[in-house]
Protein backbone atom coordinates (compact mmCIF):
# COMPACT_ATOMS: atom_id res chain seq x y z
CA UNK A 1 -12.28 -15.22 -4.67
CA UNK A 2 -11.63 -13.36 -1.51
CA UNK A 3 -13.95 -15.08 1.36
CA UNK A 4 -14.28 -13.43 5.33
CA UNK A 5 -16.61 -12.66 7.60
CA UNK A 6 -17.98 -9.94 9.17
CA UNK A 7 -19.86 -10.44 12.48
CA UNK A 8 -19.85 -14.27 11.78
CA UNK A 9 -21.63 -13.61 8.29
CA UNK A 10 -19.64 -15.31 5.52
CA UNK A 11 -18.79 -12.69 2.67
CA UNK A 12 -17.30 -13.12 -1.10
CA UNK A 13 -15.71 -10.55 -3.29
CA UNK A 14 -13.80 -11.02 -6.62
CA UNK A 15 -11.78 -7.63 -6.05
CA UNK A 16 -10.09 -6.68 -3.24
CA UNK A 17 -11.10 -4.11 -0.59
CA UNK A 18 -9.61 -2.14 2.21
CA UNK A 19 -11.44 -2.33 5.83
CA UNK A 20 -13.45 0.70 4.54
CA UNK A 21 -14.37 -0.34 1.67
CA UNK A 22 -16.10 -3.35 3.06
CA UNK A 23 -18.15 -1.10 6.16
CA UNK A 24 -19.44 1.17 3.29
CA UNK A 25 -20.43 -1.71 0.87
CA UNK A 26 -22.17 -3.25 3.85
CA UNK A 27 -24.03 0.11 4.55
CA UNK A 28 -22.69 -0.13 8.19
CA UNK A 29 -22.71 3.18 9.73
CA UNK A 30 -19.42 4.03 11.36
CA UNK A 31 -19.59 6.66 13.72
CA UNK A 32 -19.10 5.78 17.28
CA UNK A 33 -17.96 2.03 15.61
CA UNK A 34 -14.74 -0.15 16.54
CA UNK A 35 -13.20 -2.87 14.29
CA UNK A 36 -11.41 -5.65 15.02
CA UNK A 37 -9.87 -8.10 12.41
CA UNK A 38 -9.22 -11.38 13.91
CA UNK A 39 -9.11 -9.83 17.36
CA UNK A 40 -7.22 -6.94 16.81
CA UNK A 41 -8.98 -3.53 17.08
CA UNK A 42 -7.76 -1.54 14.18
CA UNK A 43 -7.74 2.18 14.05
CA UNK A 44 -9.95 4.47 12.69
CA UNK A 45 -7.03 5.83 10.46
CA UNK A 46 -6.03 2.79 9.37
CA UNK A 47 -9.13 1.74 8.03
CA UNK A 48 -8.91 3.19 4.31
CA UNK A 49 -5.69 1.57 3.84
CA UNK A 50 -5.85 -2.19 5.41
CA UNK A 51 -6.22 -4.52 2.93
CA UNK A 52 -8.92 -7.39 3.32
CA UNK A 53 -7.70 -10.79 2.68
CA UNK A 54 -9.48 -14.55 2.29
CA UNK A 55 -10.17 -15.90 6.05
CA UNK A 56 -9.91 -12.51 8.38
CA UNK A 57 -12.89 -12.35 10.56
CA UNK A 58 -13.94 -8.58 11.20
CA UNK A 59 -16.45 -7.91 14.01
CA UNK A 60 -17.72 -4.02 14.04
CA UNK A 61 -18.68 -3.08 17.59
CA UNK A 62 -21.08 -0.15 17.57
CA UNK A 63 -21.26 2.25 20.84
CA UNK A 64 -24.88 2.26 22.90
CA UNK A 65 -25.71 5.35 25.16
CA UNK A 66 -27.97 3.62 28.37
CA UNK A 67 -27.59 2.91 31.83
């Protein structure tokens, strides 16, 4: 069992998943979006290929036009 969380929400999976895989389970929309695993912003390119493991804490930071 692979346990993290993502934006402080506790997650379980039985297979293992790359950074992308878990934002498209999760239905999160990614454009204009920043990830950090255990406070490390990881790149946009790196995403399809970084493993998820048991404990990393993800936070997705999504970009909001304003003033």
């Amino acid at each position: 069992m692979i346990q993290f969380t993502v934006n402080n929400a506790l997650k379980e999976t039985t297979y293992e998943l790359t950074l992308a895989g878990v934002l498209e389970e999760l239905g999160i929309e990614t454009r204009g979006c920043a990830v950090a695993v255990d406070d490390e912003i990881i790149p946009r390119a790196k995403w399809p290929n970084f493993t998820v493991k048991s404990n990393m804490s993800i936070n997705v930071f999504q970009a909001i036009a304003g003033g």
